[in-house]
N, C-alpha and C. Protein backbone atom coordinates (compact mmCIF):
# COMPACT_ATOMS: atom_id res chain seq x y z
N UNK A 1 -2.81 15.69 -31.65
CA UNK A 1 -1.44 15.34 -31.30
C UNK A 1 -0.75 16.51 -30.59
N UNK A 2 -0.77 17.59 -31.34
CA UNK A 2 -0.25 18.84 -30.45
C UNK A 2 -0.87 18.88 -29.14
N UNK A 3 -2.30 19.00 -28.68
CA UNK A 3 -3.09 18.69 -27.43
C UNK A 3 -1.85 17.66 -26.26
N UNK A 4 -1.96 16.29 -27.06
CA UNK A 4 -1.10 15.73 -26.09
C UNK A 4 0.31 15.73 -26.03
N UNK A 5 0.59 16.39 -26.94
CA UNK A 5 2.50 16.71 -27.16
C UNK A 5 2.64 17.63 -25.66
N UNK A 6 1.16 19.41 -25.60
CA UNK A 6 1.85 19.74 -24.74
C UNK A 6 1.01 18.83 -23.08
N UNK A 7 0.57 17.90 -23.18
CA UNK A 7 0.41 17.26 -22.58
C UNK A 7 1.70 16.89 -21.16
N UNK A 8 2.07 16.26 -22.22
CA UNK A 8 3.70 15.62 -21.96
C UNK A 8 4.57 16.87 -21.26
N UNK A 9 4.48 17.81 -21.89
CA UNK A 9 5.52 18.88 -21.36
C UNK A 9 5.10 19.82 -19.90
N UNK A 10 3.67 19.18 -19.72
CA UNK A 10 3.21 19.79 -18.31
C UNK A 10 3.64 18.59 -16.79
N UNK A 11 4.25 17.73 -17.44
CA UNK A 11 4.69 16.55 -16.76
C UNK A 11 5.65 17.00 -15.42
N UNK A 12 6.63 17.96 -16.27
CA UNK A 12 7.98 18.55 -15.02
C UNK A 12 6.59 19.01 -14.01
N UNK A 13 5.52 20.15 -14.50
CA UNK A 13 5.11 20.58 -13.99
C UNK A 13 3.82 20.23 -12.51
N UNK A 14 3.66 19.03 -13.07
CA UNK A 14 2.80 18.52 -11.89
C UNK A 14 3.74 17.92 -10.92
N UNK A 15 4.80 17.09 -11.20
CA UNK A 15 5.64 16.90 -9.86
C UNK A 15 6.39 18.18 -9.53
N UNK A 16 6.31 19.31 -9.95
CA UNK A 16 6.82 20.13 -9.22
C UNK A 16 5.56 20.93 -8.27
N UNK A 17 4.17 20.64 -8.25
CA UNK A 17 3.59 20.91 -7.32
C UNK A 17 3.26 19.45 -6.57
N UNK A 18 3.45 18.46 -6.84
CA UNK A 18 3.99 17.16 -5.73
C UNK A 18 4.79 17.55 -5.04
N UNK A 19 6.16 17.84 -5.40
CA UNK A 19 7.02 18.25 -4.44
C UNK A 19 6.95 19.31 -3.37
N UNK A 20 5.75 20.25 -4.07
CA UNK A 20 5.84 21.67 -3.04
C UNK A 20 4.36 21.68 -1.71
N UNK A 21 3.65 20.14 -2.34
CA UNK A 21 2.60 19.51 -1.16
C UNK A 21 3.17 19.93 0.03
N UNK A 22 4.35 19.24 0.45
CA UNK A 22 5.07 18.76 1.42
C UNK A 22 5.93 20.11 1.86
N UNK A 23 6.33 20.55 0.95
CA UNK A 23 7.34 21.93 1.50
C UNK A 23 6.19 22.99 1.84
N UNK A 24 5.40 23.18 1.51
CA UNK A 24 3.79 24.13 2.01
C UNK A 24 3.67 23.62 3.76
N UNK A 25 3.45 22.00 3.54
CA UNK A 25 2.75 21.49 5.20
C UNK A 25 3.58 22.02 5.91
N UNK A 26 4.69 21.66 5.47
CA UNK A 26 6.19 21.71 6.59
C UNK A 26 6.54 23.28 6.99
N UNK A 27 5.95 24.57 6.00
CA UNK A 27 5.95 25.79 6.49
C UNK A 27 4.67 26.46 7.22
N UNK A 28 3.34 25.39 7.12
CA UNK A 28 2.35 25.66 7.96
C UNK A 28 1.46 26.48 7.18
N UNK A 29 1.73 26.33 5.21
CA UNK A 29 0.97 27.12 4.54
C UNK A 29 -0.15 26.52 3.95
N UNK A 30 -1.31 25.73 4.77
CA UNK A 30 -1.85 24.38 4.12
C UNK A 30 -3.15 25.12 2.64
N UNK A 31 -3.56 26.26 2.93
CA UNK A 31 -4.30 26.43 2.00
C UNK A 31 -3.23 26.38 0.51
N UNK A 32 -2.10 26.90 0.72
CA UNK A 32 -0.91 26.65 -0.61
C UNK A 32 -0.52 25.16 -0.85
N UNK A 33 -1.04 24.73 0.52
CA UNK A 33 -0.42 22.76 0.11
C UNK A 33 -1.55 21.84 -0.49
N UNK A 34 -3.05 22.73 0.08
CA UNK A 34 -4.15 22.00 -0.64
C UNK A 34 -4.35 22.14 -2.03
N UNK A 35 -3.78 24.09 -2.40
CA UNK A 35 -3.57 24.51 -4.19
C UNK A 35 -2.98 23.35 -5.07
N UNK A 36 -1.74 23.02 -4.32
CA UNK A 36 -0.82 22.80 -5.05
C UNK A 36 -1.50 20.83 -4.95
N UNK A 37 -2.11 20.09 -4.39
CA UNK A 37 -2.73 19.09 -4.05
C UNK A 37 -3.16 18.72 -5.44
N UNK A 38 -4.42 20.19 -5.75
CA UNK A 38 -5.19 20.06 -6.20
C UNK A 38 -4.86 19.74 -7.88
N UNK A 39 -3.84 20.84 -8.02
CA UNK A 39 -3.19 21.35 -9.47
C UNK A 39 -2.42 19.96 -9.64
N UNK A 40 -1.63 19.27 -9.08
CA UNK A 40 -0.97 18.54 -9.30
C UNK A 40 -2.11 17.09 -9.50
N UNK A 41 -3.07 16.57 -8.64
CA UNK A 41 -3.62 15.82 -9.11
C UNK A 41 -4.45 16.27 -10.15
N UNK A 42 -5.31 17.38 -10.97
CA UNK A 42 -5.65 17.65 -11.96
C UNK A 42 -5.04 17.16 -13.31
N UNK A 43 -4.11 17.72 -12.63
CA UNK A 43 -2.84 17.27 -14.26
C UNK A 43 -1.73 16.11 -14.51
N UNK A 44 -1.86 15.49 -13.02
CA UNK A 44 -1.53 13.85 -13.02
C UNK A 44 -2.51 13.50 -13.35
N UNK A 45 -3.72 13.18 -13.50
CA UNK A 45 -4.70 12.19 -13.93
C UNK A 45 -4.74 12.94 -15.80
N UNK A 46 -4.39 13.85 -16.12
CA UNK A 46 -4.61 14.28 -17.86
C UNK A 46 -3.57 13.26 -18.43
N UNK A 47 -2.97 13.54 -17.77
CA UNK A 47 -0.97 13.18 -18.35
C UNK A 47 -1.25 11.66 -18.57
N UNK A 48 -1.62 11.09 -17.18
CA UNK A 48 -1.97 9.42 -17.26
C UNK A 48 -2.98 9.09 -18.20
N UNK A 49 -3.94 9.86 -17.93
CA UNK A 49 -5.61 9.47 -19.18
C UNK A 49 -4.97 9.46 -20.83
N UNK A 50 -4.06 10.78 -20.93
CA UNK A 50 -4.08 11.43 -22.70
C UNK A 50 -2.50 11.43 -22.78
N UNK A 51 -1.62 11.15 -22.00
CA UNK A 51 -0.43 11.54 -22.54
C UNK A 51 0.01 10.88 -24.01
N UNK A 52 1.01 11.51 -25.09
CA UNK A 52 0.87 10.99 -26.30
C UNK A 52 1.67 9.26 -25.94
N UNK A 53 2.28 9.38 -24.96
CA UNK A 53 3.50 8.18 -25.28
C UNK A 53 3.18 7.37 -23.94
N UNK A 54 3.40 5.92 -24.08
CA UNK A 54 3.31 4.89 -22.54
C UNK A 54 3.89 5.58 -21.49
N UNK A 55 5.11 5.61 -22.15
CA UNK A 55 6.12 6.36 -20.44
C UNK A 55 5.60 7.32 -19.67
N UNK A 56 5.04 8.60 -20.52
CA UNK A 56 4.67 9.65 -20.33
C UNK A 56 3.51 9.51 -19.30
N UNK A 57 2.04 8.46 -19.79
CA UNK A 57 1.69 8.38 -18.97
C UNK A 57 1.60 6.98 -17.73
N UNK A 58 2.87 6.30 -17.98
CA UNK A 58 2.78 5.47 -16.72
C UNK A 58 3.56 6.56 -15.77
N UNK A 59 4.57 7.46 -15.87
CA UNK A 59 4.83 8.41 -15.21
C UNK A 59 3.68 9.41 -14.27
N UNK A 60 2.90 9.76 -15.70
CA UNK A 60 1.51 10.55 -14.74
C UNK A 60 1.02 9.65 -13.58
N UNK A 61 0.95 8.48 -14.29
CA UNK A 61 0.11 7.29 -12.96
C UNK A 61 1.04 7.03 -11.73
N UNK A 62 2.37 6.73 -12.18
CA UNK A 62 3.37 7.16 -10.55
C UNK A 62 3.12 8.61 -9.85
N UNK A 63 2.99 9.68 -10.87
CA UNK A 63 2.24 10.64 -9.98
C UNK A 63 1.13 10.96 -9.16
N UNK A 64 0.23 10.09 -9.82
CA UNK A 64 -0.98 9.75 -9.04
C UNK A 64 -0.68 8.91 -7.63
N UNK A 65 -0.04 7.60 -8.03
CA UNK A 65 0.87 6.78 -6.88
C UNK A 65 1.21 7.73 -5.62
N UNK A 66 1.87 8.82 -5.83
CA UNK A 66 2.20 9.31 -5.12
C UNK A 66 1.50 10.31 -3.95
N UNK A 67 0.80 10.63 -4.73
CA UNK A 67 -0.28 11.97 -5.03
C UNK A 67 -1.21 10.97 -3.74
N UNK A 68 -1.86 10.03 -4.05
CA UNK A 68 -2.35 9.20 -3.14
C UNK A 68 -2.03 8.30 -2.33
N UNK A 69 -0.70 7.91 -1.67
CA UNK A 69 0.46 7.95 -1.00
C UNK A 69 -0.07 9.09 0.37
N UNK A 70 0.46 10.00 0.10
CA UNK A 70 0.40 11.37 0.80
C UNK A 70 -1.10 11.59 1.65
N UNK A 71 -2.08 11.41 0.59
CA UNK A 71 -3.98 11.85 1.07
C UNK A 71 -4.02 10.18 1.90
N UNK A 72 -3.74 8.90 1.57
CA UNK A 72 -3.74 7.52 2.92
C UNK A 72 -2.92 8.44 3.86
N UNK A 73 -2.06 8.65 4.14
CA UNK A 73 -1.30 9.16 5.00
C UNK A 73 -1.60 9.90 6.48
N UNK A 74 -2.43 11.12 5.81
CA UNK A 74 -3.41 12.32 6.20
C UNK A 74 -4.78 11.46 6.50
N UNK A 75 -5.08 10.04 6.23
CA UNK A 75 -6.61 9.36 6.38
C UNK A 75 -7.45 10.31 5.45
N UNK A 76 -6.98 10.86 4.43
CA UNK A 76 -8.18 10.98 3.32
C UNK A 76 -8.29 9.65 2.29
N UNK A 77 -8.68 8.75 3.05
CA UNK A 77 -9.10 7.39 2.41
C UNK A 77 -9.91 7.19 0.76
N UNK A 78 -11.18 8.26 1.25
CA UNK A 78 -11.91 8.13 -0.48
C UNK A 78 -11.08 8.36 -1.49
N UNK A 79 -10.52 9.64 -1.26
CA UNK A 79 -9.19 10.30 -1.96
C UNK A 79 -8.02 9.39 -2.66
N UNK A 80 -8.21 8.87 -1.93
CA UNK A 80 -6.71 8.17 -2.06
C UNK A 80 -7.14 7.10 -3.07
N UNK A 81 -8.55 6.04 -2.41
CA UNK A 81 -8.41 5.32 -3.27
C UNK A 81 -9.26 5.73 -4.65
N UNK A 82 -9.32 6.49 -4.73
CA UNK A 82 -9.86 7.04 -6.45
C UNK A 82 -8.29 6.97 -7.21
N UNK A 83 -7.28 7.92 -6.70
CA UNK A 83 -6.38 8.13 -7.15
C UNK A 83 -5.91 6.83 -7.28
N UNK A 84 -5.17 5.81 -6.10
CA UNK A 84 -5.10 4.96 -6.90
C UNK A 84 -5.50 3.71 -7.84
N UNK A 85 -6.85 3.76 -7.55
CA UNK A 85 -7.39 3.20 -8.69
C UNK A 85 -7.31 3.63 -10.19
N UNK A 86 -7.02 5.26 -10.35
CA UNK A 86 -6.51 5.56 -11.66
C UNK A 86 -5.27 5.24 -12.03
N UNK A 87 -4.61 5.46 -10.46
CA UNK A 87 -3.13 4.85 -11.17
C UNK A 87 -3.16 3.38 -11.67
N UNK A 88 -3.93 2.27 -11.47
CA UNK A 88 -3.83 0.67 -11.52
C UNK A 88 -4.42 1.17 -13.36
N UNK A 89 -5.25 1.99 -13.54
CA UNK A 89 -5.88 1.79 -14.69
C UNK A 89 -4.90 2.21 -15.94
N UNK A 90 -3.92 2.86 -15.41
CA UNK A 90 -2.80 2.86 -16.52
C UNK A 90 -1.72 2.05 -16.30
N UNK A 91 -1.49 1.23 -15.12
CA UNK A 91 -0.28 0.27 -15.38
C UNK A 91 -0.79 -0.41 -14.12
N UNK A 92 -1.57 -1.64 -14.39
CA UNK A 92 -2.37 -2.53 -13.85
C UNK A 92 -0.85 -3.77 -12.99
N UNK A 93 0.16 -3.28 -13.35
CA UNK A 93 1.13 -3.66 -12.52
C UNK A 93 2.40 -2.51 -11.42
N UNK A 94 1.13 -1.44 -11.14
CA UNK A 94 2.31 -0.63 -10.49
C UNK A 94 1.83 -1.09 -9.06
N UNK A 95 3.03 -1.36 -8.65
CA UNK A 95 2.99 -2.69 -7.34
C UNK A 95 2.23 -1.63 -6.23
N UNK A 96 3.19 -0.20 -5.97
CA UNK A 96 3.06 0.44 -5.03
C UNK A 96 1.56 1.01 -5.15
N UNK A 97 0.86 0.83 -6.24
CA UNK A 97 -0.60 1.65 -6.21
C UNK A 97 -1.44 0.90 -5.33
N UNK A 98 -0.80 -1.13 -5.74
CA UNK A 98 -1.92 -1.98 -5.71
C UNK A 98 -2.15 -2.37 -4.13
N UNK A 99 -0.74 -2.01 -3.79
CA UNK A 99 -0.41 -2.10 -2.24
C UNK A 99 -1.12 -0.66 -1.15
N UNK A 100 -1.19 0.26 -1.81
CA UNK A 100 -1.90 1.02 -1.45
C UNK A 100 -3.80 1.29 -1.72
N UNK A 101 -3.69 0.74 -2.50
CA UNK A 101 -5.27 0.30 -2.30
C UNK A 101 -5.81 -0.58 -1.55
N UNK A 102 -5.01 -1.38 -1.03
CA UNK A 102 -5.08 -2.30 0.19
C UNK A 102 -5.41 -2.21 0.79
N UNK A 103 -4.30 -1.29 1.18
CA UNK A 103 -3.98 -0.48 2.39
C UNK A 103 -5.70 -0.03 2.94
N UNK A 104 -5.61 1.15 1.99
CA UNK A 104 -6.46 2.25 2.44
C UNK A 104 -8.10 1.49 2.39
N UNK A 105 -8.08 0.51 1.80
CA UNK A 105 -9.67 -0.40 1.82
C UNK A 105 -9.95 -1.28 2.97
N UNK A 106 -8.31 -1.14 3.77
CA UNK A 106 -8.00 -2.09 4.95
C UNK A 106 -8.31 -1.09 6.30
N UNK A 107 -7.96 -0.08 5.95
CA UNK A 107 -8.11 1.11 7.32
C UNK A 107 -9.20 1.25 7.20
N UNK A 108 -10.57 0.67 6.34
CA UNK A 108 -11.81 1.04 6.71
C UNK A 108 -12.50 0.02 6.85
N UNK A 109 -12.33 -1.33 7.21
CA UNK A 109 -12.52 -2.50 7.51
C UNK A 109 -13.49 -3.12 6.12
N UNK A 110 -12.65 -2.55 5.21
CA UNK A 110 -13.62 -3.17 3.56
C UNK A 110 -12.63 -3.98 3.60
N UNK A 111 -12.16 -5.09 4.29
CA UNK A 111 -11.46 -6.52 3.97
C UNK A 111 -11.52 -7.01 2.40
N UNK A 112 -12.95 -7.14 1.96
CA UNK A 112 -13.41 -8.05 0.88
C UNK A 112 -12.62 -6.80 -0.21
N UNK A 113 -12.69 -6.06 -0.57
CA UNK A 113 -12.28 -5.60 -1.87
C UNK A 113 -10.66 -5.18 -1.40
N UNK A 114 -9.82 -4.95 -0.36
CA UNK A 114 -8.21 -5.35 -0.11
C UNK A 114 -7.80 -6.63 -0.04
N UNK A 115 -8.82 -7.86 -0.05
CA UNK A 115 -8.31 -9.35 -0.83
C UNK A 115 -7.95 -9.01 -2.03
N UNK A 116 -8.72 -8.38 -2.54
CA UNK A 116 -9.07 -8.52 -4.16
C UNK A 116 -8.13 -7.49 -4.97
N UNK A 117 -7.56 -6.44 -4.01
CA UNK A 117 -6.42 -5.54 -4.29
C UNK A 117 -5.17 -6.07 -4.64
N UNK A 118 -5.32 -7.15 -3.11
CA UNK A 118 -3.72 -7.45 -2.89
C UNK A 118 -3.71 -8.83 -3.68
N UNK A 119 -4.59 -9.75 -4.13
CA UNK A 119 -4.30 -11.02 -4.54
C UNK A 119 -3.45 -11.34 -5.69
N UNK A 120 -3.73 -10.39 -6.68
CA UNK A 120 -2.27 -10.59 -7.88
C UNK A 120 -1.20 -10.47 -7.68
N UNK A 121 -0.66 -9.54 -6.31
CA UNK A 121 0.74 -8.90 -6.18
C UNK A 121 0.77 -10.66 -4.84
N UNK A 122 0.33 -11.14 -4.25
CA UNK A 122 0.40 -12.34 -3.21
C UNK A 122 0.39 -13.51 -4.24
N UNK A 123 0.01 -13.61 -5.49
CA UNK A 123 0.06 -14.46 -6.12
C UNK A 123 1.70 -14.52 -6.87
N UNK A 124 1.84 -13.15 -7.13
CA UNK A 124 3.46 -13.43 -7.23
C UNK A 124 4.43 -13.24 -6.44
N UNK A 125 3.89 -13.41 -5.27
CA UNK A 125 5.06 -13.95 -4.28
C UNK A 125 5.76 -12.84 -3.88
N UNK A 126 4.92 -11.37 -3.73
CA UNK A 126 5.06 -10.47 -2.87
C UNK A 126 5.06 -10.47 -1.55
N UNK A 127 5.75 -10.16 -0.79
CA UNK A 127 5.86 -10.86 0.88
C UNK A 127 4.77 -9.95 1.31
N UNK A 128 5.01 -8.60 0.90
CA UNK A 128 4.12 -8.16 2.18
C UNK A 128 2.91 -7.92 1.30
N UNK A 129 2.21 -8.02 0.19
CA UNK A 129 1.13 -8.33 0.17
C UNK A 129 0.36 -9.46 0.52
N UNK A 130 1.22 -10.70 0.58
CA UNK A 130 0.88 -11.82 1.20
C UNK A 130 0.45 -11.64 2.51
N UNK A 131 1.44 -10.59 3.59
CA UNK A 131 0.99 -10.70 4.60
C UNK A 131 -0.01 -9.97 5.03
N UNK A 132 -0.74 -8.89 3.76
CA UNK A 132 -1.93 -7.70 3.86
C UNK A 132 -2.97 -8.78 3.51
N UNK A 133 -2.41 -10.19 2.46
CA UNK A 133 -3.68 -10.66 2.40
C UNK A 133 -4.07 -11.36 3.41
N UNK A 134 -3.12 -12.41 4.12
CA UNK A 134 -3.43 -13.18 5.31
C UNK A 134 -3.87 -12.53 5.97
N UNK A 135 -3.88 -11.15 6.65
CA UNK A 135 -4.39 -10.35 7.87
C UNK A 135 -5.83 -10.01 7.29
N UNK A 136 -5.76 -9.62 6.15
CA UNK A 136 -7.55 -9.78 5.49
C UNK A 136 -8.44 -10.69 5.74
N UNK A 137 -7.55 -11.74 5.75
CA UNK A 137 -8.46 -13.19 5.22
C UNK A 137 -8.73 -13.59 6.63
N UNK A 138 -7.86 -13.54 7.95
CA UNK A 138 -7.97 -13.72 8.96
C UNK A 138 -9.46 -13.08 9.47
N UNK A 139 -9.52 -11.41 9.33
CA UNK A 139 -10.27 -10.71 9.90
C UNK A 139 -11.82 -10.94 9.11
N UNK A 140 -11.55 -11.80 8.26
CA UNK A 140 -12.82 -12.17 7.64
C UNK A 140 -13.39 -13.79 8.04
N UNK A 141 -12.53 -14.12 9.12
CA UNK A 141 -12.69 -15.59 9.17
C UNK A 141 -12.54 -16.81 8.05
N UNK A 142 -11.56 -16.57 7.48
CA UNK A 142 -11.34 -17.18 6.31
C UNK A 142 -9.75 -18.06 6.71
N UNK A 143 -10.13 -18.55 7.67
CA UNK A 143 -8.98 -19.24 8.02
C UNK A 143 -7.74 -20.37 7.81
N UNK A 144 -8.77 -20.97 7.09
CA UNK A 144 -8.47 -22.15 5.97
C UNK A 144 -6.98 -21.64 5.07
N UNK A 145 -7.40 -19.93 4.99
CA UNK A 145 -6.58 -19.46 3.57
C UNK A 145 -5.20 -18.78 4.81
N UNK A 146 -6.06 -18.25 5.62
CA UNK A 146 -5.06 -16.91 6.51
C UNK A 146 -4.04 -18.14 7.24
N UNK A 147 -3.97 -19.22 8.15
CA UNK A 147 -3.20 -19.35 8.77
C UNK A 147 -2.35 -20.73 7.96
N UNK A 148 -2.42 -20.92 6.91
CA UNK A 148 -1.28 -21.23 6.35
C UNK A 148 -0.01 -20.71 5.81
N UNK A 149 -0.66 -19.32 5.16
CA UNK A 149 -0.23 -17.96 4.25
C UNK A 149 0.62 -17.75 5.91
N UNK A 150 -0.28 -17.55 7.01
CA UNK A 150 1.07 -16.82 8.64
C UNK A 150 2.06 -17.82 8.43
N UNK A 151 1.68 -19.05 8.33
CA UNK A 151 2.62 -20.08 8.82
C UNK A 151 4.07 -19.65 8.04
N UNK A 152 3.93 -19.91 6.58
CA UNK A 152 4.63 -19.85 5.56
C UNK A 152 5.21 -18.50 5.41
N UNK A 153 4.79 -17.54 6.33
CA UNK A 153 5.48 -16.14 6.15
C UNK A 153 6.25 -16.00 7.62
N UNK A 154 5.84 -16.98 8.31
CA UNK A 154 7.16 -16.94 9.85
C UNK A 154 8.43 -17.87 9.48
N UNK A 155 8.35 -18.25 8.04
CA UNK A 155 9.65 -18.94 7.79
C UNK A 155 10.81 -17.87 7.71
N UNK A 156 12.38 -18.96 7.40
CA UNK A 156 12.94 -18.59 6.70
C UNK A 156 13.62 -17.55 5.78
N UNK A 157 12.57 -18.00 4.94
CA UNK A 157 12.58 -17.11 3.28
C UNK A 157 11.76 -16.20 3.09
N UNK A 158 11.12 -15.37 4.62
CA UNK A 158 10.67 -13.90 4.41
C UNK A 158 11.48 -13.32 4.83
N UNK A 159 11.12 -11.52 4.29
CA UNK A 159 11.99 -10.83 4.83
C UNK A 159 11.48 -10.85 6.85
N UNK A 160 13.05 -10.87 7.26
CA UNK A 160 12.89 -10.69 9.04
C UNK A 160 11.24 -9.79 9.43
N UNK A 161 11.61 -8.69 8.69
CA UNK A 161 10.11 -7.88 9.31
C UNK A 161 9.07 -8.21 8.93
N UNK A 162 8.40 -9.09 7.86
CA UNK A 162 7.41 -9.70 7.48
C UNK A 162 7.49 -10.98 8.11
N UNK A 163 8.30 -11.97 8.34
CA UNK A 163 8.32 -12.90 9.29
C UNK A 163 8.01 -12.78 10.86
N UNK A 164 8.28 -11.92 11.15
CA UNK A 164 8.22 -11.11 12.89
C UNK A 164 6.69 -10.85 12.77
N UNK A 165 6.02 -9.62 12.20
CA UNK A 165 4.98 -9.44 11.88
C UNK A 165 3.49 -10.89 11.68
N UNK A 166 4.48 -11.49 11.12
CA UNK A 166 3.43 -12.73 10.81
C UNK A 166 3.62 -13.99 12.44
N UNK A 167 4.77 -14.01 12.72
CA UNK A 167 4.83 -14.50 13.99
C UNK A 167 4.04 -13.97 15.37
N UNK A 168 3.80 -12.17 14.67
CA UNK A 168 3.44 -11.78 16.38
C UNK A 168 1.52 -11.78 16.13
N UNK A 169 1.46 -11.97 14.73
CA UNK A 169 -0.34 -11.86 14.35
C UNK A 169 -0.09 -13.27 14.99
N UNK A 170 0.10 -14.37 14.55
CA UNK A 170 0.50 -16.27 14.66
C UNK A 170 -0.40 -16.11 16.53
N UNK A 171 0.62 -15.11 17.35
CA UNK A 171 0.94 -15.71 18.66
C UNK A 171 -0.37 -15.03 18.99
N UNK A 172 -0.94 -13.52 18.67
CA UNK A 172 -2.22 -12.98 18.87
C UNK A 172 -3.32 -14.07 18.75
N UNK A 173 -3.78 -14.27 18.00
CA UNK A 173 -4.45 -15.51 17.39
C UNK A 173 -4.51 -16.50 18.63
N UNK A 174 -3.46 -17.11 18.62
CA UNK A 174 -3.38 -18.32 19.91
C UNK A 174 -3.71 -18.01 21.21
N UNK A 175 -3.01 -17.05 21.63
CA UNK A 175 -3.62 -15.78 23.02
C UNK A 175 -5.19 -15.69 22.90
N UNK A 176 -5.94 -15.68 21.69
CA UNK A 176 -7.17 -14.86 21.91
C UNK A 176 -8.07 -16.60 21.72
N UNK A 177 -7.66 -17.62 21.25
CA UNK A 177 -8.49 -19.32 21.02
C UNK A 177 -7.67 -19.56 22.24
N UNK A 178 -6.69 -19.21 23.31
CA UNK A 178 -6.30 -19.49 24.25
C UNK A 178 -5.76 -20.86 24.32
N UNK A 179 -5.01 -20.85 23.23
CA UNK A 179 -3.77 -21.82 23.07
C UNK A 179 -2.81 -21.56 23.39
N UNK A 180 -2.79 -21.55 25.14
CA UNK A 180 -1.52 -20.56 25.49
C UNK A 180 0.06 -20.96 25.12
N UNK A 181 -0.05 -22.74 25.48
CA UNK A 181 1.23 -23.41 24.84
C UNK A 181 1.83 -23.00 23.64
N UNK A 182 0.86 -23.01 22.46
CA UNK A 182 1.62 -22.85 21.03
C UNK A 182 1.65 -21.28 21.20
N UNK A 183 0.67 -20.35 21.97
CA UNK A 183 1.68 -18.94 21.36
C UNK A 183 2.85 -18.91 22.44
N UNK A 184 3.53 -19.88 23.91
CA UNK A 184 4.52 -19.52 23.94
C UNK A 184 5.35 -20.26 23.40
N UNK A 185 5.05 -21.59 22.73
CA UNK A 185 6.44 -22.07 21.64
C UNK A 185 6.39 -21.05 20.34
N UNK A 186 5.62 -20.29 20.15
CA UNK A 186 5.56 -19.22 18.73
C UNK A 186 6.89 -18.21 19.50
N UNK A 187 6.81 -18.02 20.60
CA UNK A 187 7.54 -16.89 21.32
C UNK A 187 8.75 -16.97 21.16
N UNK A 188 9.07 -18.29 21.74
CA UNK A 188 9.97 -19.42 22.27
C UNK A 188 11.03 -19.31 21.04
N UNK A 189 10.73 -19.67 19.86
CA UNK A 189 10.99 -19.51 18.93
C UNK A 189 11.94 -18.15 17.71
N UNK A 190 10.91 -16.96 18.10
CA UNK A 190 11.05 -16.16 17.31
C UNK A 190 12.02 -15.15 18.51
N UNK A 191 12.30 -15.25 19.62
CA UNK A 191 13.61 -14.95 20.42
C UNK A 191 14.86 -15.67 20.04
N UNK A 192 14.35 -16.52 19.87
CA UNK A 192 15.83 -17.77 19.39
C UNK A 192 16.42 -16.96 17.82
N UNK A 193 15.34 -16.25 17.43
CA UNK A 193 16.00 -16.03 15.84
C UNK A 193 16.32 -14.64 16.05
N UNK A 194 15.02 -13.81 17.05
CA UNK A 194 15.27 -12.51 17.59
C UNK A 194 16.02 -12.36 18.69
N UNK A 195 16.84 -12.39 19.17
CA UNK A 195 17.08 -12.65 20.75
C UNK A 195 17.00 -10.87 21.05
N UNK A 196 17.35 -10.20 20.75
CA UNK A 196 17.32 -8.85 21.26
C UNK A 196 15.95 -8.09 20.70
N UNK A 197 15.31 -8.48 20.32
CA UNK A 197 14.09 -8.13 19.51
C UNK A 197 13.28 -7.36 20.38
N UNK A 198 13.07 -5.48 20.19
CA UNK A 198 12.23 -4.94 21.34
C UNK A 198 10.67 -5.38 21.00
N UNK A 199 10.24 -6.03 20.46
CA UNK A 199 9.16 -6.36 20.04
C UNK A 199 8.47 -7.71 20.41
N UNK A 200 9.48 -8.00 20.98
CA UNK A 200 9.21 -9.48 21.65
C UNK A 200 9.28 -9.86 22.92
């Protein structure tokens, strides 16, 4: 118990070398930003594994969140997704880990295991994992699943930038099966809702 009591109390201490990642890059001191990388994920993954109390370590695991946040960022991909796979293993609902494992399984064209990232957070009606899964499912030819999921995310009741996004994959799609009509009524359309839209 003492072990993980001072567990807990090294907590300030790993986000305070999280925080100094970034103030190192930004002074051009990277061997002090890789130290401090290192120390801080060491003792985010103790805190999350052994901390005495839940909070303590779903906290370590937002540190990890973060911690691997930063290494996707930089394209240290393996990195990243170790980290957050430890973070999912202490709070199998921290949205931002699950979205980042996606992510980073998506920048290396592993489609099949960023379905399988993003499908619990798209099952509850997360917009933009919905739209990480449709762009998965697309690039896997799984079409059946992907262009209903676009359809239903150029409505309405997404947010504007996940609707836009899913409209301009929609009109790609049609451009490339050379359905030129429906991607310019897709166009036609999403000016009428965008009219000043530099993206359109």
């Amino acid at each position: 118990e003492l072990e993980r009591a001072s567990l807990d109390g090294l907590l300030p201490v790993a986000l305070l070398y999280t925080d100094m990642i970034e103030v190192y890059r930004r002074r051009g001191h990277g061997p002090l930003a890789e130290h401090a990388l290192r120390m801080s994920t060491r003792l985010a993954k103790s805190i999350a594994r052994e901390g005495s109390a839940a909070g303590v370590r779903a906290a370590g695991g937002a540190a990890l969140t973060e911690l691997a946040g930063g290494l996707a960022r930089t394209g240290r991909l393996v990195e990243a997704r170790e980290l957050f796979e430890r973070a999912l293993a202490v709070d199998s609902g921290n949205v931002a880990a699950r979205l980042g494992l996606g992510f980073s399984h998506e920048r290396v064209g592993a489609y099949e295991p960023a379905i399988e990232a993003l499908e619990p957070l798209a099952e509850a009606g997360h917009a933009e994992a919905r739209l990480r899964l449709a762009l998965n499912l697309e690039r896997l030819g799984q079409t059946d699943r992907s262009r209903p999921l676009l359809k239903a995310l150029s409505g309405p009741r997404s947010p504007d930038w996940v609707a836009l996004l899913a409209i301009q994959e929609s009109v790609r799609i049609a451009i490339g099966e050379r359905r030129l009509g429906d991607a310019g009524r897709k166009l036609e359309a999403a000016l009428e809702r965008w009219p000043e839209h530099p993206g359109l």
